[in-house]
Each structure stands twice: as structure tokens, then as C-alpha cells.
C-alpha atoms as a PDB file:
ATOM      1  CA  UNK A   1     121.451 140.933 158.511  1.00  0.00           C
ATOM      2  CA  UNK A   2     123.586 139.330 161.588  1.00  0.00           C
ATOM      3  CA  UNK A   3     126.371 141.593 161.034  1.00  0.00           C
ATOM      4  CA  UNK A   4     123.816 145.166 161.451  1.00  0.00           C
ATOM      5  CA  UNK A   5     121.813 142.906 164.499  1.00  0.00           C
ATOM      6  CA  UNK A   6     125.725 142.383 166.063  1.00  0.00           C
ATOM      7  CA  UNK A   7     126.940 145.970 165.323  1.00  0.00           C
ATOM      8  CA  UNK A   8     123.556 147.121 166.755  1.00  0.00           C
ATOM      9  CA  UNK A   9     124.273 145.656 170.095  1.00  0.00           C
ATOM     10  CA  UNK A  10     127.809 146.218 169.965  1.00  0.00           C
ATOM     11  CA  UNK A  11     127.405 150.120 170.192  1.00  0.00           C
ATOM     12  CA  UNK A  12     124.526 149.632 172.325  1.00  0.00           C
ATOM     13  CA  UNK A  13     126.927 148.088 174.156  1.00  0.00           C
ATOM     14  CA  UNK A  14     129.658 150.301 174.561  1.00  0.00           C
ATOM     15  CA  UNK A  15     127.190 153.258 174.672  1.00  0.00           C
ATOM     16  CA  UNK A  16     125.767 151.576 178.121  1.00  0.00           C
ATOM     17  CA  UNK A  17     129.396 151.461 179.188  1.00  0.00           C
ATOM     18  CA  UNK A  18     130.312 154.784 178.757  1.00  0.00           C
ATOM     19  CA  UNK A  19     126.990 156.004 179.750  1.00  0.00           C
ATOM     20  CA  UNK A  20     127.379 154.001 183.351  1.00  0.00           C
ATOM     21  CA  UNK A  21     130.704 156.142 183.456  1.00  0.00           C
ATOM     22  CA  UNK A  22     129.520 159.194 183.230  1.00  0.00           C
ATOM     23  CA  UNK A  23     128.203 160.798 186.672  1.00  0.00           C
ATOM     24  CA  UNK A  24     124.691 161.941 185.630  1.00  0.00           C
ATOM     25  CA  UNK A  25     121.462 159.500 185.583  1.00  0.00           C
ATOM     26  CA  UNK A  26     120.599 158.462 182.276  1.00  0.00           C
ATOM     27  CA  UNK A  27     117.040 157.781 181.641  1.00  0.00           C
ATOM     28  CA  UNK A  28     115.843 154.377 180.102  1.00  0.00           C
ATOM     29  CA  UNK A  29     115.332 154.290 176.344  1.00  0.00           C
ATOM     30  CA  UNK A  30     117.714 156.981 175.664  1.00  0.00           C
ATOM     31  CA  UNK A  31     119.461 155.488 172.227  1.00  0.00           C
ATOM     32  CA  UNK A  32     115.871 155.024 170.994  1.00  0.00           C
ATOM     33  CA  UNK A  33     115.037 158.224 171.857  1.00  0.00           C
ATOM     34  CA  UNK A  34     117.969 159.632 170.091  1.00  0.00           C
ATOM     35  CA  UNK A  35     118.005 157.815 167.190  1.00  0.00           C
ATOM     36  CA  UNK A  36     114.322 158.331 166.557  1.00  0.00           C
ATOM     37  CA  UNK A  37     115.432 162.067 166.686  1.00  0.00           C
ATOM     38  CA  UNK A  38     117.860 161.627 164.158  1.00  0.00           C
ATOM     39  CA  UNK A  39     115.103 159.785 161.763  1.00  0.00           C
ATOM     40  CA  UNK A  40     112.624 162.546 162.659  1.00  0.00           C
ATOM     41  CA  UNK A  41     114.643 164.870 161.686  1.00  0.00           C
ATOM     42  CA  UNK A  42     115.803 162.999 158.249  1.00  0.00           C
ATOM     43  CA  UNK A  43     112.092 163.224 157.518  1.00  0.00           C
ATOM     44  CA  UNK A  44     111.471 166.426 157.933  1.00  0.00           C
ATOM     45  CA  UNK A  45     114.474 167.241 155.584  1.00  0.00           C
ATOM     46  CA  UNK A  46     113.101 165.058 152.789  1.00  0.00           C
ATOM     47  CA  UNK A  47     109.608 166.634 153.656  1.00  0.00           C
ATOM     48  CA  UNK A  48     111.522 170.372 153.285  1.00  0.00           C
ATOM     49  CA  UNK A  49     112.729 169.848 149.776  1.00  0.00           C
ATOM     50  CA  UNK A  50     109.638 167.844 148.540  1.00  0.00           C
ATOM     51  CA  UNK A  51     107.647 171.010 149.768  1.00  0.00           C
ATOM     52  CA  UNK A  52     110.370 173.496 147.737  1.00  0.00           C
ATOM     53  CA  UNK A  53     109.920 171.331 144.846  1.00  0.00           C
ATOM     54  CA  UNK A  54     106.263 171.185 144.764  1.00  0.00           C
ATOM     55  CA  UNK A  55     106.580 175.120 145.486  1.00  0.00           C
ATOM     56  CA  UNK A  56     108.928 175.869 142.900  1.00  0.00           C
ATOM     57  CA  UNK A  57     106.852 173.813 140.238  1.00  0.00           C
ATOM     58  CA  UNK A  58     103.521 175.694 141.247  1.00  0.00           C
ATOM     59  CA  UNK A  59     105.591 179.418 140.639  1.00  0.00           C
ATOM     60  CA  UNK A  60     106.220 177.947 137.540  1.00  0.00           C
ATOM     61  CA  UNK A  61     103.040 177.335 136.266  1.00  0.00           C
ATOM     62  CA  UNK A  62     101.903 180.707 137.692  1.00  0.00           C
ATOM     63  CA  UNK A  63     104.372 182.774 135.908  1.00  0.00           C
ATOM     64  CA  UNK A  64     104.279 180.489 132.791  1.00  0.00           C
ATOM     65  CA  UNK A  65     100.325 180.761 132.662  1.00  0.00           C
ATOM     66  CA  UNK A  66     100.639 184.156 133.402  1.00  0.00           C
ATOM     67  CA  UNK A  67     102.848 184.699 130.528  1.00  0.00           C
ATOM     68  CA  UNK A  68     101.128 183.329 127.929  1.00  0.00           C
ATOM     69  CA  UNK A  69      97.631 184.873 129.523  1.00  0.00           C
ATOM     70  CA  UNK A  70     100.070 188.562 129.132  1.00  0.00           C
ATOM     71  CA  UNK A  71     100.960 187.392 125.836  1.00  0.00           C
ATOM     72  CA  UNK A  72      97.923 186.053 123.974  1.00  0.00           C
ATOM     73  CA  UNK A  73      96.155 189.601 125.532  1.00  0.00           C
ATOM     74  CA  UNK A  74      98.423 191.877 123.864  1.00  0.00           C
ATOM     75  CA  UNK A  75      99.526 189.675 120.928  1.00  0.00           C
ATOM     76  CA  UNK A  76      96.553 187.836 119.866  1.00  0.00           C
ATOM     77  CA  UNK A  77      97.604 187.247 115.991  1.00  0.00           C
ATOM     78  CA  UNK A  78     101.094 186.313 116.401  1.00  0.00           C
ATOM     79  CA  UNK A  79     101.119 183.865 119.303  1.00  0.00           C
ATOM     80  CA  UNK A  80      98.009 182.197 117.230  1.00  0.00           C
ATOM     81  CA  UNK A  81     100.238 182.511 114.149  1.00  0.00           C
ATOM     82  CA  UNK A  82     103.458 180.948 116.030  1.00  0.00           C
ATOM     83  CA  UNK A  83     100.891 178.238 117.707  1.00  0.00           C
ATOM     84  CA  UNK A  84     100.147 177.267 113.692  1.00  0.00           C
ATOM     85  CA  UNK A  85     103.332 176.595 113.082  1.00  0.00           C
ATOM     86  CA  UNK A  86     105.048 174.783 115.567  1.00  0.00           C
ATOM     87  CA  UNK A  87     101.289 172.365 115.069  1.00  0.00           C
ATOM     88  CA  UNK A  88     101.835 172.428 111.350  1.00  0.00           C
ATOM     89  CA  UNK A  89     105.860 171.910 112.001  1.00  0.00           C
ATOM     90  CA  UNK A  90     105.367 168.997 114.424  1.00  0.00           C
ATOM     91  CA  UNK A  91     102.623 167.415 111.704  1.00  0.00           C
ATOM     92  CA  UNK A  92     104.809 167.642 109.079  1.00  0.00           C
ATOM     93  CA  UNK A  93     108.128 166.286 110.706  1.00  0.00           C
ATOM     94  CA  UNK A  94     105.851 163.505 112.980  1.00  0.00           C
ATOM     95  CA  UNK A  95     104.413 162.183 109.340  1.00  0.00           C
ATOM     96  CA  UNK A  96     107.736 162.195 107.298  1.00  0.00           C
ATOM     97  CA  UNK A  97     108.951 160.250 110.561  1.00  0.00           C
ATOM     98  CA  UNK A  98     105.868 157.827 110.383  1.00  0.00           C
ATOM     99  CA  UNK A  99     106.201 157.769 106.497  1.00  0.00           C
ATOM    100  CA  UNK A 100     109.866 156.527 107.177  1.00  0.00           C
ATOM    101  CA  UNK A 101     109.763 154.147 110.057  1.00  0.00           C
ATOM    102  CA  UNK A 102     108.070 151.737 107.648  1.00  0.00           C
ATOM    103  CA  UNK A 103     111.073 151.688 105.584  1.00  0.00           C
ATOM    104  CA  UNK A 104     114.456 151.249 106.746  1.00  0.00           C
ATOM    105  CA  UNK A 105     116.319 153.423 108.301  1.00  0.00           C
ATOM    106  CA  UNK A 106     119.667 154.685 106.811  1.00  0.00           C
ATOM    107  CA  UNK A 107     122.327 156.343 108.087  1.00  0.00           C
ATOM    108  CA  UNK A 108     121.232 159.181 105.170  1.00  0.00           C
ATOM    109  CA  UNK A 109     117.934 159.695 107.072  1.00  0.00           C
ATOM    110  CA  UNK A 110     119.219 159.985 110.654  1.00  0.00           C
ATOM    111  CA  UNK A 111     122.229 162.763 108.947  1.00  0.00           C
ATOM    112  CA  UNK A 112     119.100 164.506 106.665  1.00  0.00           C
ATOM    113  CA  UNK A 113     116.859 164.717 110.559  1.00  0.00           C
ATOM    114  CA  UNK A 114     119.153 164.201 113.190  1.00  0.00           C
ATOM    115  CA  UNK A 115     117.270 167.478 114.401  1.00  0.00           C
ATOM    116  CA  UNK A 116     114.162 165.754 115.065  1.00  0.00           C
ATOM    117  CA  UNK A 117     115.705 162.359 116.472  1.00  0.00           C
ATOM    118  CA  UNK A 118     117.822 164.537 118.553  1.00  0.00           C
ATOM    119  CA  UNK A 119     114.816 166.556 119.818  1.00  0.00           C
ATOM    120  CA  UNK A 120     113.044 162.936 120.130  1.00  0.00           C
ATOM    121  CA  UNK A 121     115.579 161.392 122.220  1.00  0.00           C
ATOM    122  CA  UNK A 122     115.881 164.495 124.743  1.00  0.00           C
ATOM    123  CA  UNK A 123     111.664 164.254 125.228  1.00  0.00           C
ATOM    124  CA  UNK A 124     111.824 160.795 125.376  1.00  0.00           C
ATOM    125  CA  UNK A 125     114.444 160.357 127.845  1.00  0.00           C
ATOM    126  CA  UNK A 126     113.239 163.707 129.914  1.00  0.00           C
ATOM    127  CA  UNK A 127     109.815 161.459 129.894  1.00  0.00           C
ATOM    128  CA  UNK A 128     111.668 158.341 131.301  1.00  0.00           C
ATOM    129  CA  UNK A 129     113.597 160.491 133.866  1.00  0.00           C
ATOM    130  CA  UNK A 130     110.327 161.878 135.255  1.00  0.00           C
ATOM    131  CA  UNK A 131     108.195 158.632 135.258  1.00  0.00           C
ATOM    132  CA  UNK A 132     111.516 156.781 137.470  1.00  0.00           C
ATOM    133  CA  UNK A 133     111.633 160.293 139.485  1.00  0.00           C
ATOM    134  CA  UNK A 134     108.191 159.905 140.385  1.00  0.00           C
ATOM    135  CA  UNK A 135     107.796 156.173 141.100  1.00  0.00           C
ATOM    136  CA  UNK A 136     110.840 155.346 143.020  1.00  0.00           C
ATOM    137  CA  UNK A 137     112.638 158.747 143.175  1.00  0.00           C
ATOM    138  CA  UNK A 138     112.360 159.049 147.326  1.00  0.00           C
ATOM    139  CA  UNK A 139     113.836 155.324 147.768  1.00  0.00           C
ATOM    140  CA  UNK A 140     117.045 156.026 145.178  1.00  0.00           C
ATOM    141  CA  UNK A 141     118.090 159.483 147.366  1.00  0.00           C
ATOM    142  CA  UNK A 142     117.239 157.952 151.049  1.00  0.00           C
ATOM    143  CA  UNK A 143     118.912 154.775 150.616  1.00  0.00           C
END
């Protein structure tokens, strides 16, 4: 804009002024110089905590692989057992759901699962937080 171009030169302005003030030689290009510095280092604090996230998420998926590794060794029968379940669970919720999407939906089905639309919503929104996190997630925090 005209206003950023005029407040630009403004402090450019009044920079050179004080800087012809002051007793010591100042070299040419030394707001550039500076505020390239400041961007630089900007960067490399974005770059920091993009690094510790990627680092965290990797020790995640260590341990977490680790665990169930640790946990299908020693407990074969029951994590297959609890796997069964939470399949046969999810198939038998995820068709009543199908079975009533067809028909309308009452306020008596929403109180009868609000479990599963509850459990729904929080995947489905955690989904949409990740997919804007990942696409524009950089631009929302720098700007």
C-alpha cells in the first residue's frame, strides 16, 4: 500500500537522521542489513518449531509402534480379541448409522446415539483441523 511505501521511507528517514548524528561511520545498506537479520532470524524460529513438531510426531510413532509391537508379543490373544471388537463395534454402529441416514433423522435417534455422532463430530472436525493445519497452517501463524 502507499501508507507502508510512506511509513517505509519515513523511518528510513529519520533513521538516516539520527544515524548522521551519531559520531561513528555507518556503512551503506545498514537498515537492509538489519532488517534482513530480523527476517532471518523469524525463519529460523518457524524452522525450530516445525523441526520439534516433526520430532515430537516421529517419538510418537516410535513409542506408539513400539507399544503395540511390546503388546501384541506378550499378549497375542487379547489385543487380537480387543482388535475384533472395536472392528465388529465400528461395523455395527457405522451400518445402524447407514441404515438410518436413509430415513429421517429424529431428535430420538441423535438422544438413542449421541455417542457415536459425538465421537463423529470430534474425528471429523480433528480431520478438518489437520487438512487447514497442513495447507495453509504456516501463512495463518506468520501473518
Amino acid at each position: 500500500m502507499v501508507t507502508d511505501k510512506l511509513n517505509e521511507d519515513k523511518f528510513d528517514e529519520m533513521l538516516g537522521q539520527s544515524l548522521r548524528r551519531h559520531s561513528e561511520p555507518v556503512p551503506a545498506g545498514f537498515t537492509e542489513r538489519m532488517l534482513r537479520q530480523v527476517r532471518e532470524a523469524e525463519e529460523q524460529e518457524i524452522l525450530a518449531r516445525v523441526v520439534l513438531q516433526e520430532r515430537l510426531a516421529l517419538a510418537g510413532c516410535l513409542v506408539f509402534g513400539a507399544l503395540a509391537a511390546i503388546g501384541v508379543t506378550i499378549f497375542p490373544g487379547r489385543v487380537a480379541g480387543v482388535l475384533r471388537s472395536i472392528a465388529a463395534n465400528f461395523t455395527e454402529r457405522g451400518g445402524a448409522l447407514v441404515d438410518r441416514i436413509g430415513q429421517s433423522i429424529s431428535i430420538e435417534t441423535v438422544r438413542s446415539e449421541w455417542q457415536l455422532y459425538a465421537i463423529l463430530a470430534l474425528v471429523f472436525g480433528f480431520a478438518v483441523y489437520s487438512l487447514v493445519d497442513m495447507l495453509v497452517g504456516d501463512r495463518l501463524r506468520i501473518a
